[in-house]
PDB file of N, CA and C in Angstrom:
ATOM      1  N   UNK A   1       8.036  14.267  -8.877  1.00  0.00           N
ATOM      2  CA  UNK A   1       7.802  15.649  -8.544  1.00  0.00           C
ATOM      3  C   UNK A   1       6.808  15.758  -7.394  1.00  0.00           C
ATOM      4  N   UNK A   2       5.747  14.551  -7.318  1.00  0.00           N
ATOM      5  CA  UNK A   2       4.719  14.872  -6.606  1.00  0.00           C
ATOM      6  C   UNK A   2       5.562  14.423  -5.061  1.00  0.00           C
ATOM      7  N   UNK A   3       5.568  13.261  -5.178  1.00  0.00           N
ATOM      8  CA  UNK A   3       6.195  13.119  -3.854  1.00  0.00           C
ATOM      9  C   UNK A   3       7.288  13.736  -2.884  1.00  0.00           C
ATOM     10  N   UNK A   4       8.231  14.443  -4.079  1.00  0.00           N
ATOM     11  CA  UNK A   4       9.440  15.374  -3.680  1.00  0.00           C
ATOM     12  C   UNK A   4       8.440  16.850  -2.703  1.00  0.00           C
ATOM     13  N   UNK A   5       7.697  17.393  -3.458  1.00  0.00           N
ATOM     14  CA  UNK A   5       6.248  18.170  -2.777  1.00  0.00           C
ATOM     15  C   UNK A   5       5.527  17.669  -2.006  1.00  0.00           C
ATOM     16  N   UNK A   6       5.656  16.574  -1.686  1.00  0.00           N
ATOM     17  CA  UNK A   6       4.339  15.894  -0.633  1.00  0.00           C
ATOM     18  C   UNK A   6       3.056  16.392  -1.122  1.00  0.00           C
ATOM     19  N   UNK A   7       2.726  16.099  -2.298  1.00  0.00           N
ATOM     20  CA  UNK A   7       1.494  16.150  -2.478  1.00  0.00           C
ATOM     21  C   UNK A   7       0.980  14.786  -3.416  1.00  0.00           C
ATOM     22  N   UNK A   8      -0.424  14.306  -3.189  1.00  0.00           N
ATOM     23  CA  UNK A   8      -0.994  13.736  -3.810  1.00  0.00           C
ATOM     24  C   UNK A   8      -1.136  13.663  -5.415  1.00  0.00           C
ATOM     25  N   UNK A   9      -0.219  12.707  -5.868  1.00  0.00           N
ATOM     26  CA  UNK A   9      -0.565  12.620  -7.792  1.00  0.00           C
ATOM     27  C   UNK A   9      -2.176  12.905  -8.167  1.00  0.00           C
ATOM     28  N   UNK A  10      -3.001  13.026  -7.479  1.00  0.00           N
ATOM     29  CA  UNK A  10      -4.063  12.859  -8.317  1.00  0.00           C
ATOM     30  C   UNK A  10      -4.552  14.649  -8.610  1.00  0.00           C
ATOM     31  N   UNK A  11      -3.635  15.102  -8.259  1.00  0.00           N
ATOM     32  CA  UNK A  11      -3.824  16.518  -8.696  1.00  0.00           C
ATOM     33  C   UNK A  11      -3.330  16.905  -9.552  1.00  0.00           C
ATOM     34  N   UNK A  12      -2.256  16.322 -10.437  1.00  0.00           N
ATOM     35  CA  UNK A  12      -1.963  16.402 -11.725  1.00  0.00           C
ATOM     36  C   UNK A  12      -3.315  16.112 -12.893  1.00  0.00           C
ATOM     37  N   UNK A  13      -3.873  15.971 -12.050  1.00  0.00           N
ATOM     38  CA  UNK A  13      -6.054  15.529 -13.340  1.00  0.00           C
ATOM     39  C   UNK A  13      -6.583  16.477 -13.664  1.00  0.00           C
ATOM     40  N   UNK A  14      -6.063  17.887 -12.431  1.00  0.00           N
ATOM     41  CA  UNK A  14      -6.912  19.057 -12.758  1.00  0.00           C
ATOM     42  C   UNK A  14      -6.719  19.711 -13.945  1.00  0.00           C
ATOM     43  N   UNK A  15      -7.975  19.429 -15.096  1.00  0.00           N
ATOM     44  CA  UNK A  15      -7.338  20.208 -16.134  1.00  0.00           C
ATOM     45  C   UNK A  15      -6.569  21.760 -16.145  1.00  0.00           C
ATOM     46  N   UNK A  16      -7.174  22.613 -15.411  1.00  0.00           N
ATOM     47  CA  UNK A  16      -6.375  23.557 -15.245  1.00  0.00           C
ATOM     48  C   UNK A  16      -5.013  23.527 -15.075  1.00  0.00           C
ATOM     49  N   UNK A  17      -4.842  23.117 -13.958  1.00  0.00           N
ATOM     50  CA  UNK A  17      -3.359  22.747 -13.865  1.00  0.00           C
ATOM     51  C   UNK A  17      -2.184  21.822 -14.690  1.00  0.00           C
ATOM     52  N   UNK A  18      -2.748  21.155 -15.454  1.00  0.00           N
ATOM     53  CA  UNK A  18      -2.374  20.247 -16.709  1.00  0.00           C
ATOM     54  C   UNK A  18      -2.295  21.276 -17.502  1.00  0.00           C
ATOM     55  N   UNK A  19      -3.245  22.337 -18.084  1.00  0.00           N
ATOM     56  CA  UNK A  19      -3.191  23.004 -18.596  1.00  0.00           C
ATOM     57  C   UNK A  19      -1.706  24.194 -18.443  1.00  0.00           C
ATOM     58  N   UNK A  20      -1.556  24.592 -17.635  1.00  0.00           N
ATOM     59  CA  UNK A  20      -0.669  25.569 -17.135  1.00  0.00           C
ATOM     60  C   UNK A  20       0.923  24.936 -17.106  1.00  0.00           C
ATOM     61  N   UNK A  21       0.815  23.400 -16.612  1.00  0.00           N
ATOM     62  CA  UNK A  21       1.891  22.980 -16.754  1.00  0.00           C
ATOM     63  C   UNK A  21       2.783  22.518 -18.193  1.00  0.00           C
ATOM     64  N   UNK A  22       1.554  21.776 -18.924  1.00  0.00           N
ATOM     65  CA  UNK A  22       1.610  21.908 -20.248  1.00  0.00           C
ATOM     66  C   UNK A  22       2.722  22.912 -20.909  1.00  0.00           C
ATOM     67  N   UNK A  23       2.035  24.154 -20.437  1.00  0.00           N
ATOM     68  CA  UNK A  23       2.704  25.891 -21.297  1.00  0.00           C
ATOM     69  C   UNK A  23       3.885  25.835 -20.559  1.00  0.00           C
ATOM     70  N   UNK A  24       4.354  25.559 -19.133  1.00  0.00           N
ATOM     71  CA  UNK A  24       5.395  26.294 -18.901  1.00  0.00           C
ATOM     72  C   UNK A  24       6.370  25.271 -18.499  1.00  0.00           C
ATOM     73  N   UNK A  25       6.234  23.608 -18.364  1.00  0.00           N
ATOM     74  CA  UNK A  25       6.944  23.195 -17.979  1.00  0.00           C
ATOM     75  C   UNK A  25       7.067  22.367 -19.315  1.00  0.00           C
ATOM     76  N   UNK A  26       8.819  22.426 -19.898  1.00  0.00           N
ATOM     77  CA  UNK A  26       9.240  21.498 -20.716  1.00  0.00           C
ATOM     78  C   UNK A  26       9.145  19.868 -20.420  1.00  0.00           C
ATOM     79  N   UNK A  27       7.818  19.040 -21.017  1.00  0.00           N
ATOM     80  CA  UNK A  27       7.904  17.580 -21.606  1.00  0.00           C
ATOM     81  C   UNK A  27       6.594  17.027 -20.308  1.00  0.00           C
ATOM     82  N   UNK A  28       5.923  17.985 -19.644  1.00  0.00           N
ATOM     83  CA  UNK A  28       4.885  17.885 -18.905  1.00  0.00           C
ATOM     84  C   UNK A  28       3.219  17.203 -19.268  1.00  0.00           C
ATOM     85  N   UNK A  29       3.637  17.130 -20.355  1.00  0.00           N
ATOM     86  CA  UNK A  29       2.524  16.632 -20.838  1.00  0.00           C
ATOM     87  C   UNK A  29       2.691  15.048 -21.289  1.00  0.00           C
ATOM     88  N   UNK A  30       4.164  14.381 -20.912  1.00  0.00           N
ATOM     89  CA  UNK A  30       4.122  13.314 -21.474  1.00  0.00           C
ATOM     90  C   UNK A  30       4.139  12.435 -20.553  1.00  0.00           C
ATOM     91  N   UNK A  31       3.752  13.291 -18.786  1.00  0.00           N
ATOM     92  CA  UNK A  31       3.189  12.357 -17.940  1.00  0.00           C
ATOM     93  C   UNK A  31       1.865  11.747 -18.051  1.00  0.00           C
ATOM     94  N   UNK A  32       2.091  10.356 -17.286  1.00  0.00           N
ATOM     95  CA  UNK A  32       0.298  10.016 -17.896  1.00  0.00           C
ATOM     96  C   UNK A  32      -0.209  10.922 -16.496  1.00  0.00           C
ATOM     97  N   UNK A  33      -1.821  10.856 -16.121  1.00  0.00           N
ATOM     98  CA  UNK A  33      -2.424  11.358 -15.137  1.00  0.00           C
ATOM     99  C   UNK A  33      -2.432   9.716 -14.304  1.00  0.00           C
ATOM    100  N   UNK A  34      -2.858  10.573 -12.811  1.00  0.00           N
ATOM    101  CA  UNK A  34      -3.087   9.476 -11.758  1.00  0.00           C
ATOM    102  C   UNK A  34      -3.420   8.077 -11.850  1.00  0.00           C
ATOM    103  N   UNK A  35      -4.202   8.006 -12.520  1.00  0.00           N
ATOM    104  CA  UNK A  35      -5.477   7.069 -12.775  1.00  0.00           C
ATOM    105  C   UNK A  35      -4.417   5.891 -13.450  1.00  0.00           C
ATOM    106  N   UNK A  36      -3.698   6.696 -14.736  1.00  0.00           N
ATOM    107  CA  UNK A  36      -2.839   5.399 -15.222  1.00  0.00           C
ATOM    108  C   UNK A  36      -1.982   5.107 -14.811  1.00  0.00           C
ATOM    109  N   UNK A  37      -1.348   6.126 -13.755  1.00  0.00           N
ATOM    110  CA  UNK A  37       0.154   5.500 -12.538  1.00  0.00           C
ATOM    111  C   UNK A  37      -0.525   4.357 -11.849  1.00  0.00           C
ATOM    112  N   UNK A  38      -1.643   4.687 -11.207  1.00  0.00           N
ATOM    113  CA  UNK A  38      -2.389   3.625 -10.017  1.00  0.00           C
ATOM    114  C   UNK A  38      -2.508   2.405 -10.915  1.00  0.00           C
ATOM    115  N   UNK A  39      -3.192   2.444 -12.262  1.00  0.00           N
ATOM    116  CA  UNK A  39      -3.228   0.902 -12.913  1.00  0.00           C
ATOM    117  C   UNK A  39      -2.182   0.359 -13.542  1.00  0.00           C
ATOM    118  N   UNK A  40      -1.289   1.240 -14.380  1.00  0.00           N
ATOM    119  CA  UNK A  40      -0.706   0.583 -15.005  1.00  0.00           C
ATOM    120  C   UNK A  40       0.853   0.429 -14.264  1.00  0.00           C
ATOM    121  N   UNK A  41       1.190   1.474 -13.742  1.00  0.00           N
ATOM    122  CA  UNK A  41       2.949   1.467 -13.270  1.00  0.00           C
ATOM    123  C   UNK A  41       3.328   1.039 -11.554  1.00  0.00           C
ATOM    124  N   UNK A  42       2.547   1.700 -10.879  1.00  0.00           N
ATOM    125  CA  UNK A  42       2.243   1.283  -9.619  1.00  0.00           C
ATOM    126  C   UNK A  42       2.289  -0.466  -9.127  1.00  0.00           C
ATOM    127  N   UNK A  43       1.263  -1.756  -9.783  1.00  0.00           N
ATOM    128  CA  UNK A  43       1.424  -2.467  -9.880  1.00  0.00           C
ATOM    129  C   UNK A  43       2.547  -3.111  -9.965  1.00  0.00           C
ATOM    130  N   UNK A  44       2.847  -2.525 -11.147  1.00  0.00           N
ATOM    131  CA  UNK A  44       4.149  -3.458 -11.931  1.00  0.00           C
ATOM    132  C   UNK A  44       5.155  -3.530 -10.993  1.00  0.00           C
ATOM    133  N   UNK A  45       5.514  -1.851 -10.430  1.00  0.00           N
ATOM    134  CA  UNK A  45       6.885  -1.859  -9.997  1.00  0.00           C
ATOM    135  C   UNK A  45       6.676  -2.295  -8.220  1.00  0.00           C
ATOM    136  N   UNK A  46       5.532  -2.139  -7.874  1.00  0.00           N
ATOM    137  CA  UNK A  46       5.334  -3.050  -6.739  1.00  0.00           C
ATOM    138  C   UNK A  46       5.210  -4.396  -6.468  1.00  0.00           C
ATOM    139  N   UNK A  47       5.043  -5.234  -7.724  1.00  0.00           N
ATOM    140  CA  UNK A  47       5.463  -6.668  -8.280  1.00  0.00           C
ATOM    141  C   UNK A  47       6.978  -7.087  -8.110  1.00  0.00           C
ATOM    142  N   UNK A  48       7.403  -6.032  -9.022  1.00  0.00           N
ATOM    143  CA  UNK A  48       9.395  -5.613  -9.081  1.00  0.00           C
ATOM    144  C   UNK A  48       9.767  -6.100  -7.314  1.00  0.00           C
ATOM    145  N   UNK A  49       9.160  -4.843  -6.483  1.00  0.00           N
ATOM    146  CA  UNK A  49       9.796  -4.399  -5.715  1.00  0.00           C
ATOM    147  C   UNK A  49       9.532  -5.917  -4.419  1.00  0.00           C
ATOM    148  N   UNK A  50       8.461  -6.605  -4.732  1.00  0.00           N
ATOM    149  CA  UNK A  50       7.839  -7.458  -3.579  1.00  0.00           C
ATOM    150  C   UNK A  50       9.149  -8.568  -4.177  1.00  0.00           C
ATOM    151  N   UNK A  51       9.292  -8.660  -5.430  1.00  0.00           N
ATOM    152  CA  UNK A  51      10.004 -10.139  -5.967  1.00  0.00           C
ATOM    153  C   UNK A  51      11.263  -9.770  -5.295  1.00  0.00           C
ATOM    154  N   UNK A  52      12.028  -8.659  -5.277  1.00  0.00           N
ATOM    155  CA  UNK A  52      13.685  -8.160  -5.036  1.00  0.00           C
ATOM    156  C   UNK A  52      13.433  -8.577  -3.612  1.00  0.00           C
ATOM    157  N   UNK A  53      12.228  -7.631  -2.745  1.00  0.00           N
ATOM    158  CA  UNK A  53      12.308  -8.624  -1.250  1.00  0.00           C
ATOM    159  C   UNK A  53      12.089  -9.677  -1.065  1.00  0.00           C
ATOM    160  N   UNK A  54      11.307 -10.338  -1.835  1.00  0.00           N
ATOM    161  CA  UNK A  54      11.372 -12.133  -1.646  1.00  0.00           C
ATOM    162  C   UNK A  54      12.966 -12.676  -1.492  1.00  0.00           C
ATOM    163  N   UNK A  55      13.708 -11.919  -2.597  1.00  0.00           N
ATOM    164  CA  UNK A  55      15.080 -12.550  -3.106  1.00  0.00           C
ATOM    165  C   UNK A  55      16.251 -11.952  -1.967  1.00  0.00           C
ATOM    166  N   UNK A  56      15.966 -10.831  -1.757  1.00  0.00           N
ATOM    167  CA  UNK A  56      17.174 -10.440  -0.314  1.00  0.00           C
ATOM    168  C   UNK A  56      16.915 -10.980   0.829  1.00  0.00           C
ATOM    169  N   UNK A  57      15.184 -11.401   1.364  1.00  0.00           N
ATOM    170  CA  UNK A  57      14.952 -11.939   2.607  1.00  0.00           C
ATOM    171  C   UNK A  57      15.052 -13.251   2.592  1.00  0.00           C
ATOM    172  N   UNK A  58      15.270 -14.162   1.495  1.00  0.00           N
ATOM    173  CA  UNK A  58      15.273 -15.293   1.733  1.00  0.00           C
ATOM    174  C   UNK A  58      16.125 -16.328   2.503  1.00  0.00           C
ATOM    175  N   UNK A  59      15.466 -17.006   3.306  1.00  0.00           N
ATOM    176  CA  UNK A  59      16.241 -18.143   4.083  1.00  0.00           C
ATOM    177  C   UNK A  59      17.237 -17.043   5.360  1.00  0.00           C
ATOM    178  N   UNK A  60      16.634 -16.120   5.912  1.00  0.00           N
ATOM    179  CA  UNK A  60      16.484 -14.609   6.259  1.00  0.00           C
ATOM    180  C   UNK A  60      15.756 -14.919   7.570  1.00  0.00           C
ATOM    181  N   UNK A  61      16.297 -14.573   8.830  1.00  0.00           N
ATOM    182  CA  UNK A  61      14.864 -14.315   9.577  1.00  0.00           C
ATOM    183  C   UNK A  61      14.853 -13.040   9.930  1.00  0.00           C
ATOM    184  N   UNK A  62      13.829 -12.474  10.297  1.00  0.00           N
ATOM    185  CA  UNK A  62      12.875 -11.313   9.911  1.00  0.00           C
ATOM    186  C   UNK A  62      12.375 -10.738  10.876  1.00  0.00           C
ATOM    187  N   UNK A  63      12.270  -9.716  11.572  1.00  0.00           N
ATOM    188  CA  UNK A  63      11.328  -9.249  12.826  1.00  0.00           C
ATOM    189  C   UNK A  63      11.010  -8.043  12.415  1.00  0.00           C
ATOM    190  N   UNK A  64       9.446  -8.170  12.607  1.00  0.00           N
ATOM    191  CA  UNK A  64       8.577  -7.034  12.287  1.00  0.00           C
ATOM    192  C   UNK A  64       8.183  -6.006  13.246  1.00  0.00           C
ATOM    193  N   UNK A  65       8.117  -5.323  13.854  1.00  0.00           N
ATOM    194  CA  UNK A  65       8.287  -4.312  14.906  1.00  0.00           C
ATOM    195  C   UNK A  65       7.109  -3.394  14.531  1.00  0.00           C
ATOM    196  N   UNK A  66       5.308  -3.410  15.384  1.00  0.00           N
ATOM    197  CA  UNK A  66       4.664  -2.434  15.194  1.00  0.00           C
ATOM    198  C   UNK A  66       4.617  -1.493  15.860  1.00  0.00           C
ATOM    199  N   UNK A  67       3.778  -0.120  15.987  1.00  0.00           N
ATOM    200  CA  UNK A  67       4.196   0.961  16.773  1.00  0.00           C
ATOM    201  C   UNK A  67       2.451   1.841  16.305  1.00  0.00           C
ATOM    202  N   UNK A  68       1.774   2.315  17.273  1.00  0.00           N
ATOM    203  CA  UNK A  68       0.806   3.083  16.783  1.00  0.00           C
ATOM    204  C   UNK A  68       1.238   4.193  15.951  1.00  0.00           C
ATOM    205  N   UNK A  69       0.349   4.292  15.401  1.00  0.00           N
ATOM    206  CA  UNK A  69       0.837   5.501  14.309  1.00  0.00           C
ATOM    207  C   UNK A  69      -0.213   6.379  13.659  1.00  0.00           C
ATOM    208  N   UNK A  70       0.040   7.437  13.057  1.00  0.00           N
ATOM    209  CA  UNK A  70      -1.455   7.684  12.617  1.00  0.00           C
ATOM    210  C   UNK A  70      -1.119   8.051  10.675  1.00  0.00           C
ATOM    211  N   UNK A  71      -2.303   8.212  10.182  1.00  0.00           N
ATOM    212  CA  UNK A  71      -2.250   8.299   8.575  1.00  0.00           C
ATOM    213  C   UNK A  71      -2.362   9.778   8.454  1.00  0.00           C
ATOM    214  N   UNK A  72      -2.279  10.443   7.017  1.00  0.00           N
ATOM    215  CA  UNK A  72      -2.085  12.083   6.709  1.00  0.00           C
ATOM    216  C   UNK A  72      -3.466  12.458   7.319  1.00  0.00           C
ATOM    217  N   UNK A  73      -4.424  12.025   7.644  1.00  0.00           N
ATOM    218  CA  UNK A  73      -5.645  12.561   7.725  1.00  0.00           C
ATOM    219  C   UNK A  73      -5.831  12.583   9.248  1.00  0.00           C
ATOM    220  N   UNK A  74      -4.894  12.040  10.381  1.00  0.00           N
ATOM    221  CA  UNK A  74      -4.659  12.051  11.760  1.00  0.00           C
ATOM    222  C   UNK A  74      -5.456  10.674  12.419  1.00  0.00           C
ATOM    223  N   UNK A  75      -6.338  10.013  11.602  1.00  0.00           N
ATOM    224  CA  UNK A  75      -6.580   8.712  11.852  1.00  0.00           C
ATOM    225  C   UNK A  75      -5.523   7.718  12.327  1.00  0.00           C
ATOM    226  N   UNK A  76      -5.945   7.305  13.428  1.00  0.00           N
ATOM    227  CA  UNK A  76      -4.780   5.783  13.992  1.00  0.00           C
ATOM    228  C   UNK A  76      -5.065   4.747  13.357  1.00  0.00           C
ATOM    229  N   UNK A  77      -4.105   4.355  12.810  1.00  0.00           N
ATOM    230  CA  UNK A  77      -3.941   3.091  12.058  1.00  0.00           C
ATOM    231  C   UNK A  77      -2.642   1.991  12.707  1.00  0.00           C
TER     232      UNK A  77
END
């Protein structure tokens, strides 16, 4: 949901808004908050996702292509 919105998961913490979603959105409460996406699911499925590219790129050659760019906050990275 968060990303479909472009907004940051960690705003699902605000109790208020937990609160509100709670009442009006059916099964909203059986998301965990931020904190346990970042430790517990995040990891994992970025483990998942690094092993599947190990296994499609292999024996693979590869070209990486950089490009300046900047981050949501307008910083160049």
């Amino acid at each position: 949901m968060w990303l479909e919105a472009n907004s940051p998961a960690k705003k699902d913490d605000d109790p208020s808004l937990r609160q509100w979603m709670e009442k009006y959105v059916q099964g909203f409460g059986d998301i965990p908050v931020a904190k346990a996406l970042r430790e517990n699911y995040v990891p994992k499925i970025g483990k998942e996702n690094m092993e599947e590219f190990k296994r499609l790129l292999k024996d693979q050659k590869v070209v990486l292509m950089c490009d300046q760019a900047t981050d949501c906050m307008g910083r160049c990275v």
